[in-house]
N, C-alpha and C. Protein backbone atom coordinates (compact mmCIF):
# COMPACT_ATOMS: atom_id res chain seq x y z
N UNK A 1 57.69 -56.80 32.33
CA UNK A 1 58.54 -57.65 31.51
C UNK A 1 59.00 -58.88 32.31
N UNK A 2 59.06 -58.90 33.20
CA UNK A 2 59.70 -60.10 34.23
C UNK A 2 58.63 -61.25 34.56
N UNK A 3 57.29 -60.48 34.19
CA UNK A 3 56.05 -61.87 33.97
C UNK A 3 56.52 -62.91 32.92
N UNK A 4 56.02 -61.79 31.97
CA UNK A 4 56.67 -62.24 30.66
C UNK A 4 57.95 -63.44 30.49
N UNK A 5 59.21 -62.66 30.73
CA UNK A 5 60.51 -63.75 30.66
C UNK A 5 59.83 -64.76 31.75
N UNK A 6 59.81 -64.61 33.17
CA UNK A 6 59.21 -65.81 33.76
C UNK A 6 58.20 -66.92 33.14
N UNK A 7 57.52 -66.29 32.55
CA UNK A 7 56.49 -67.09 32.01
C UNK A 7 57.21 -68.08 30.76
N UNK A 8 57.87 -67.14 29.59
CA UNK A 8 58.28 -67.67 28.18
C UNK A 8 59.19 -69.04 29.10
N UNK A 9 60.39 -68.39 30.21
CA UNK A 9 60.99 -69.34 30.38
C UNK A 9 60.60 -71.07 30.75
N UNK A 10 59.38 -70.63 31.72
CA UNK A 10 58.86 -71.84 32.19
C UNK A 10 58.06 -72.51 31.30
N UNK A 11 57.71 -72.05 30.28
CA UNK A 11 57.03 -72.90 29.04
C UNK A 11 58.35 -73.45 28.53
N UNK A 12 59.60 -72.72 27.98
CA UNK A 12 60.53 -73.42 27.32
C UNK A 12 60.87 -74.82 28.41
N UNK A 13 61.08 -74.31 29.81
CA UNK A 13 61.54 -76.01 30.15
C UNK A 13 60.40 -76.69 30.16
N UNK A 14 58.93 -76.37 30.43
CA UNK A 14 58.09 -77.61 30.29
C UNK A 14 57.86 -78.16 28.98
N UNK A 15 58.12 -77.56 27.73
CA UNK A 15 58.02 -77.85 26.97
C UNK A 15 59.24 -78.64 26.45
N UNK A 16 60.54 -78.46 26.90
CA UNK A 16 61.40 -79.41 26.67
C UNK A 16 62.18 -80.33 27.61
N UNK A 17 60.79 -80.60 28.27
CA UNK A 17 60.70 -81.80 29.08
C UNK A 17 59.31 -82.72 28.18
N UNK A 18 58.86 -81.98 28.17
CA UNK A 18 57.39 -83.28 26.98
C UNK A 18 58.45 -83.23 25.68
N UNK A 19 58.91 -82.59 25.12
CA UNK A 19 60.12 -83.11 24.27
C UNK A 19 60.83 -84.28 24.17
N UNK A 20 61.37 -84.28 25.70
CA UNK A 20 62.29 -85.40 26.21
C UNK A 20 61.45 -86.72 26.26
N UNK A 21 60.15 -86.57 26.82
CA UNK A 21 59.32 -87.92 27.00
C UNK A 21 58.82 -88.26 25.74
N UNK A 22 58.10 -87.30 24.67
CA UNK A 22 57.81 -87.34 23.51
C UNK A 22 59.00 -88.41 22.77
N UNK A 23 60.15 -87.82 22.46
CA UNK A 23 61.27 -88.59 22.02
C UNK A 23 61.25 -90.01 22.37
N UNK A 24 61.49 -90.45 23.50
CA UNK A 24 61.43 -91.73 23.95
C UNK A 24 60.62 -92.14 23.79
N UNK A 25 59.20 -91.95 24.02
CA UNK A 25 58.12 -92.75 24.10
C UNK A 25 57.19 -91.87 23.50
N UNK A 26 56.99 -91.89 22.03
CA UNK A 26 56.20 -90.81 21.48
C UNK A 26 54.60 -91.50 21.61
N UNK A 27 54.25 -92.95 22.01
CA UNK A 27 53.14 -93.64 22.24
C UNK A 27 52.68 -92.52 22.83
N UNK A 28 53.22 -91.85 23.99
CA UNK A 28 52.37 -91.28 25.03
C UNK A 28 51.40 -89.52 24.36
N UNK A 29 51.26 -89.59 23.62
CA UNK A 29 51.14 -88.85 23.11
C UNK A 29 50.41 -88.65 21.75
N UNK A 30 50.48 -90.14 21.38
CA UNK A 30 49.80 -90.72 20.02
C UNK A 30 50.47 -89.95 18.41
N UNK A 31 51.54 -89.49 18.89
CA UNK A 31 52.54 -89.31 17.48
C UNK A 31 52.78 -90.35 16.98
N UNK A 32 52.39 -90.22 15.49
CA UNK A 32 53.01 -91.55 14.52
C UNK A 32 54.51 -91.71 14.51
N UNK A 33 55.22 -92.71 14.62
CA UNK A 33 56.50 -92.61 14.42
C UNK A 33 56.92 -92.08 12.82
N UNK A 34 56.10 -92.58 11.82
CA UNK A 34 56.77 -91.12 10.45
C UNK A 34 56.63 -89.61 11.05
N UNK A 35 55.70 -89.33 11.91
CA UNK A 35 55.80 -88.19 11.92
C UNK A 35 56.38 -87.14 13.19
N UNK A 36 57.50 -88.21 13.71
CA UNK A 36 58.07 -87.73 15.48
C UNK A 36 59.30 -86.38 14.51
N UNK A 37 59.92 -86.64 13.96
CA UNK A 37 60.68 -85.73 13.37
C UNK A 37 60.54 -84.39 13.13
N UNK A 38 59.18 -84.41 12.21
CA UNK A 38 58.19 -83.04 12.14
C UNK A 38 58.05 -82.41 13.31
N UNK A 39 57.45 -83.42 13.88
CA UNK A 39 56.92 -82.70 15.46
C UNK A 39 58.51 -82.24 16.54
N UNK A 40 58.91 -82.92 16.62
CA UNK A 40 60.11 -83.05 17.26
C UNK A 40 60.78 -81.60 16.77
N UNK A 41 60.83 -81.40 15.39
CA UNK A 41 61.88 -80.03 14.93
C UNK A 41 60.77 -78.92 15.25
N UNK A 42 59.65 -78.71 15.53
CA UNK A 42 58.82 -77.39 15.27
C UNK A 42 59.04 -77.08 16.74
N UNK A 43 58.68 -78.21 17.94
CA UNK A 43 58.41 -78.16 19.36
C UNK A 43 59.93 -77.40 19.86
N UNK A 44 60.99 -78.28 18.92
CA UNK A 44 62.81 -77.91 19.41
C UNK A 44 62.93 -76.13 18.67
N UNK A 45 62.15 -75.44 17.66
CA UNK A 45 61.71 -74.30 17.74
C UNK A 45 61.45 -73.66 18.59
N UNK A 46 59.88 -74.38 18.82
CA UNK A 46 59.08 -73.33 20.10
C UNK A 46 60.54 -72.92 21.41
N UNK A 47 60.82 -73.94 21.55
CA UNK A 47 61.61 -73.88 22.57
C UNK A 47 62.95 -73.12 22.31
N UNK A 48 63.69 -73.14 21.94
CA UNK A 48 64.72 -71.90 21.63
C UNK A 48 63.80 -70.62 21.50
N UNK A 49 62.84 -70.71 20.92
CA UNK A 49 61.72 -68.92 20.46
C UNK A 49 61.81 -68.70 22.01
N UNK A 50 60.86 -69.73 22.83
CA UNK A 50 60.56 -69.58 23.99
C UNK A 50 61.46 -68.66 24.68
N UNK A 51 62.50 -69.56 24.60
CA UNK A 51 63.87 -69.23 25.29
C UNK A 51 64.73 -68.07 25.40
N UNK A 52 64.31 -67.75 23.45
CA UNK A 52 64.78 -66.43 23.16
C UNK A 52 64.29 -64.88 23.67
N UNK A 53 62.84 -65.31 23.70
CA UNK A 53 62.00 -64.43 24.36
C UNK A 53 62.29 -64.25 25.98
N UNK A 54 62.57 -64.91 26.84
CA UNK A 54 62.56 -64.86 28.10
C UNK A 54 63.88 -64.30 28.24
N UNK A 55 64.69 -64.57 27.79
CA UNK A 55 66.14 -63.79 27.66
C UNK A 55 66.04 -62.27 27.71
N UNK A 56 65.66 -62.40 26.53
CA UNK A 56 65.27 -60.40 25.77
C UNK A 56 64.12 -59.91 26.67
N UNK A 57 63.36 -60.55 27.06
CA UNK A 57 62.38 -59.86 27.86
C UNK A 57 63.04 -59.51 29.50
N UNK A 58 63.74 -60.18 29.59
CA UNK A 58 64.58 -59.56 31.59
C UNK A 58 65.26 -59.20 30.75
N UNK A 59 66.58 -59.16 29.54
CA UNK A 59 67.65 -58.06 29.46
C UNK A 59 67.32 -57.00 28.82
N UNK A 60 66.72 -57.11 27.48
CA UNK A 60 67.13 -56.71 26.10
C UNK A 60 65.35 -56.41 25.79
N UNK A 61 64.65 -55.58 26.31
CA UNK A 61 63.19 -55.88 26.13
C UNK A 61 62.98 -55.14 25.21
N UNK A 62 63.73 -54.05 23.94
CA UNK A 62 63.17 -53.44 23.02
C UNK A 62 63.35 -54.50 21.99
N UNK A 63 64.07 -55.53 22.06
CA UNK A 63 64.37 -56.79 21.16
C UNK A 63 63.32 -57.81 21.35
N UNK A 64 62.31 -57.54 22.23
CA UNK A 64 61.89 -58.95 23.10
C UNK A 64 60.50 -59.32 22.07
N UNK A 65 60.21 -58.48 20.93
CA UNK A 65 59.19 -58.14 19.77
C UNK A 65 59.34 -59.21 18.61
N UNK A 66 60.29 -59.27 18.45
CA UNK A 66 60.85 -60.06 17.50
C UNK A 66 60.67 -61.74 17.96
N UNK A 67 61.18 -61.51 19.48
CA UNK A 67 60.70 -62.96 19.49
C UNK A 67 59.67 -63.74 20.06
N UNK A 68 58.67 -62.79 20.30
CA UNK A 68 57.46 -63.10 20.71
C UNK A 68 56.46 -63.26 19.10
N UNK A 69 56.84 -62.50 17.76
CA UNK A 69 56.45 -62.90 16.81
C UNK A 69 56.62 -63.98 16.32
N UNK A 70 58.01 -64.34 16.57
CA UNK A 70 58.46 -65.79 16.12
C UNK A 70 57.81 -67.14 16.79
N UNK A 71 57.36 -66.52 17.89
CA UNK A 71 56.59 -67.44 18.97
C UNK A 71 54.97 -67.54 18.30
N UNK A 72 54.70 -66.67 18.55
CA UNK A 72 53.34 -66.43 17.89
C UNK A 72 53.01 -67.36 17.01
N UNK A 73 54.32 -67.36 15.73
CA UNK A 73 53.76 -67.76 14.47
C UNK A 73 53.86 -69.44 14.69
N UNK A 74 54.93 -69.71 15.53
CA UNK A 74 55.57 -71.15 15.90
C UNK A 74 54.03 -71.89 16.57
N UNK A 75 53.91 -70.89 17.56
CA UNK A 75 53.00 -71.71 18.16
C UNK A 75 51.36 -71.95 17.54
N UNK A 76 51.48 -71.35 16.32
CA UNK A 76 50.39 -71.21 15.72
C UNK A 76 50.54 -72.05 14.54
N UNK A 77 51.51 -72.44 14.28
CA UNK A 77 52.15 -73.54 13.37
C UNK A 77 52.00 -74.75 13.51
N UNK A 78 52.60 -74.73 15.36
CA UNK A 78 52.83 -76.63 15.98
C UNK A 78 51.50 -76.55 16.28
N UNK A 79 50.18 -76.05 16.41
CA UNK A 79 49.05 -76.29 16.93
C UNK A 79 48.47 -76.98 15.81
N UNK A 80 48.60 -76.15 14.18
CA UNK A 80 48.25 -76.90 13.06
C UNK A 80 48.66 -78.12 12.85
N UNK A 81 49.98 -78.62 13.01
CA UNK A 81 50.39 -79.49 12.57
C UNK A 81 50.25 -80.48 13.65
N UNK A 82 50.00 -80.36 14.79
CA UNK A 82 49.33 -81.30 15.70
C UNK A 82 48.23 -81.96 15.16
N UNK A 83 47.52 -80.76 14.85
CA UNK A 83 45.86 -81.38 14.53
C UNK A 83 46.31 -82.27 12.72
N UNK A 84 47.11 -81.69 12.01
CA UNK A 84 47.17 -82.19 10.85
C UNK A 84 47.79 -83.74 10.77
N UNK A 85 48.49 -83.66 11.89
CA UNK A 85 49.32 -85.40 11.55
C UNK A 85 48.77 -86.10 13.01
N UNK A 86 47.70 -85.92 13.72
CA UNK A 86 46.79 -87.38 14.49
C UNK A 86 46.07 -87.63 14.21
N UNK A 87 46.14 -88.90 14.62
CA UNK A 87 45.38 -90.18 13.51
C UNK A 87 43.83 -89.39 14.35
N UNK A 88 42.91 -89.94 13.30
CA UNK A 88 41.52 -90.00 13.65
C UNK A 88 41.26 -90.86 14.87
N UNK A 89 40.12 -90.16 15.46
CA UNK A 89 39.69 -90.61 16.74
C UNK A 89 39.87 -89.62 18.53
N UNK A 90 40.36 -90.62 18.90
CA UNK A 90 40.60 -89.76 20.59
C UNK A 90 42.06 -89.14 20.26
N UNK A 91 43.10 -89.25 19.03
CA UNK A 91 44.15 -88.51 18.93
C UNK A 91 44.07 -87.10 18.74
N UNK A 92 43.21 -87.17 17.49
CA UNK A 92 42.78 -86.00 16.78
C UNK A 92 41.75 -84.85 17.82
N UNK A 93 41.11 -85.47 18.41
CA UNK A 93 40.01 -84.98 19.39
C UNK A 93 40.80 -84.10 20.13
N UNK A 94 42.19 -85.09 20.58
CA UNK A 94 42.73 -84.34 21.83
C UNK A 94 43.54 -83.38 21.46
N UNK A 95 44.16 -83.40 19.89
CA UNK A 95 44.89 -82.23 19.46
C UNK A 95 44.29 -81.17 19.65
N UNK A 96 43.31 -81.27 18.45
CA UNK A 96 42.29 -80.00 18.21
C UNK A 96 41.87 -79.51 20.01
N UNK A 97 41.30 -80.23 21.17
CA UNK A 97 41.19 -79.52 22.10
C UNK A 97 42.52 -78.79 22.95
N UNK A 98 43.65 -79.59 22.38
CA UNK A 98 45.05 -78.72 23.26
C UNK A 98 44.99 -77.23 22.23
N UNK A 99 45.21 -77.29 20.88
CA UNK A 99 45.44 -75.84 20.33
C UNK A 99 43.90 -75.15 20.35
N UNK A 100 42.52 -75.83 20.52
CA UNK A 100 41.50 -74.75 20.84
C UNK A 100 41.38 -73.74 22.26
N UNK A 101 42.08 -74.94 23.42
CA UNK A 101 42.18 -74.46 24.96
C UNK A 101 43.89 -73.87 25.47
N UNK A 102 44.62 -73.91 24.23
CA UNK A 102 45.79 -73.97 25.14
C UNK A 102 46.63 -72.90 24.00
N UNK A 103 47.02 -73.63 22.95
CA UNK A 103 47.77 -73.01 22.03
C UNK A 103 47.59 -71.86 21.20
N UNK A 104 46.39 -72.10 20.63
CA UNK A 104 45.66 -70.77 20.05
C UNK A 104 45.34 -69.60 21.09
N UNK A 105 44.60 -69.92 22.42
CA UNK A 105 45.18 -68.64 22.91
C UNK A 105 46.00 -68.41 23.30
N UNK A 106 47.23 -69.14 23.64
CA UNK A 106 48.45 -68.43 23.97
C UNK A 106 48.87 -67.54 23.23
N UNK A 107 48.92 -67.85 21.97
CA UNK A 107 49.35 -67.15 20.71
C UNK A 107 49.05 -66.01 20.36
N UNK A 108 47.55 -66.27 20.60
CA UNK A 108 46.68 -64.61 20.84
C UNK A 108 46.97 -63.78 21.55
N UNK A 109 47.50 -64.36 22.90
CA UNK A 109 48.00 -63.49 24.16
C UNK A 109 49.27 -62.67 23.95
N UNK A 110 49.98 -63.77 23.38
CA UNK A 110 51.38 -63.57 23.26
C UNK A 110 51.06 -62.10 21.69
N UNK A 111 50.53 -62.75 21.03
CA UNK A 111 51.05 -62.01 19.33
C UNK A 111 49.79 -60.32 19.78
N UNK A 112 48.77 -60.44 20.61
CA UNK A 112 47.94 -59.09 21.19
C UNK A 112 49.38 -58.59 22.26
N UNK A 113 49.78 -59.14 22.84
CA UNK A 113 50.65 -58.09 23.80
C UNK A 113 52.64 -58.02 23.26
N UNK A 114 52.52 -58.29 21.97
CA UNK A 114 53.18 -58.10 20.87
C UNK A 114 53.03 -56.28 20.42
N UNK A 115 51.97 -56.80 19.54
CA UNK A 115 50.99 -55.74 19.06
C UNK A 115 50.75 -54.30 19.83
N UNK A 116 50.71 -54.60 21.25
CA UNK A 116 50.52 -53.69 22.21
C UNK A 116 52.24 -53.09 22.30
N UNK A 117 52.97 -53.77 22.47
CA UNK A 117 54.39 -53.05 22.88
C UNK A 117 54.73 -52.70 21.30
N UNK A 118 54.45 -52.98 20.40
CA UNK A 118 54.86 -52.20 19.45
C UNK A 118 54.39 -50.90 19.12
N UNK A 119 53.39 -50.92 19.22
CA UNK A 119 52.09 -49.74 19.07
C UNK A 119 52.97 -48.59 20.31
N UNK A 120 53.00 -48.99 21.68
CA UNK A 120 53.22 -48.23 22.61
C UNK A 120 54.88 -47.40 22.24
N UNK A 121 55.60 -48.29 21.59
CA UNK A 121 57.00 -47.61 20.93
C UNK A 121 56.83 -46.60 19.85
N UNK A 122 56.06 -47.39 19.61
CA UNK A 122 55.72 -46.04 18.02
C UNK A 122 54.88 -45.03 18.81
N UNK A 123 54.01 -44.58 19.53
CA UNK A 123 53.39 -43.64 20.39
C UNK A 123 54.57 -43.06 20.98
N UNK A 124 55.67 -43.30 21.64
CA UNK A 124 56.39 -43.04 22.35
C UNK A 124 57.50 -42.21 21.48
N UNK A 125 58.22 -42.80 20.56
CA UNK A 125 59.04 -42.25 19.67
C UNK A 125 58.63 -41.13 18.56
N UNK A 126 56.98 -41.35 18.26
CA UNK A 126 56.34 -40.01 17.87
C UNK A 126 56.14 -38.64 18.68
N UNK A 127 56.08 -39.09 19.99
CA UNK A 127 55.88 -38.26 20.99
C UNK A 127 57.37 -37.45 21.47
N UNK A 128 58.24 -38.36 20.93
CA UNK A 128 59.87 -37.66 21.43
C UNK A 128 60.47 -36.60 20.38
């Protein structure tokens, strides 16, 4: 569990640090300014989920299920909506390759070792 919270945590601050630069200068990144808001509220998600998870996972780890689903679905959300609102060209290119190399499997990782600690509770509590 202490991978885990280590890990969720250090995604929540890197991720709300490209937040912070995103905001200011969403050029860097090729967000349309109609659409910094969208992006801006799903990412300010990930990041509390993130957050929430790394918490519950060092204290509270029979809780830590809940927010690795919420993660799952988030991060499987902001990957869509990446690819759905950049413009055509080297924007779009580079979305689709962040959620084919980055986001989509995280999600997998995260929502399979979800799956796994739930399964292992229900084995466990059948067994008691």
């Amino acid at each position: 569990m202490r991978f885990v919270s280590t890990a969720a945590g250090a995604a929540a601050v890197i991720l709300g640090g490209w937040i912070a630069v995103m905001r200011f200068i969403p050029e860097i990144g090729g967000v349309k300014r109609d659409d910094l808001n969208k992006w801006l509220a799903i990412d300010t998600a990930e990041v509390a989920t993130l957050a929430g998870l790394s918490v519950t996972a060092a204290w509270r780890p029979s809780y830590s299920h809940v927010w690795a689903l919420a993660g799952t679905a988030l991060v499987v959300g902001d990957a869509a909506l990446d690819v759905s609102i950049a413009k055509p060209g080297p924007d779009r290119d580079r979305a689709i390759g962040m959620a084919a190399l980055i986001e989509v499997p995280s999600a997998l990782a995260l929502g399979s070792w979800t799956l796994h600690r739930v399964i292992k509770r229900r084995r466990e509590a059948r067994a008691a």
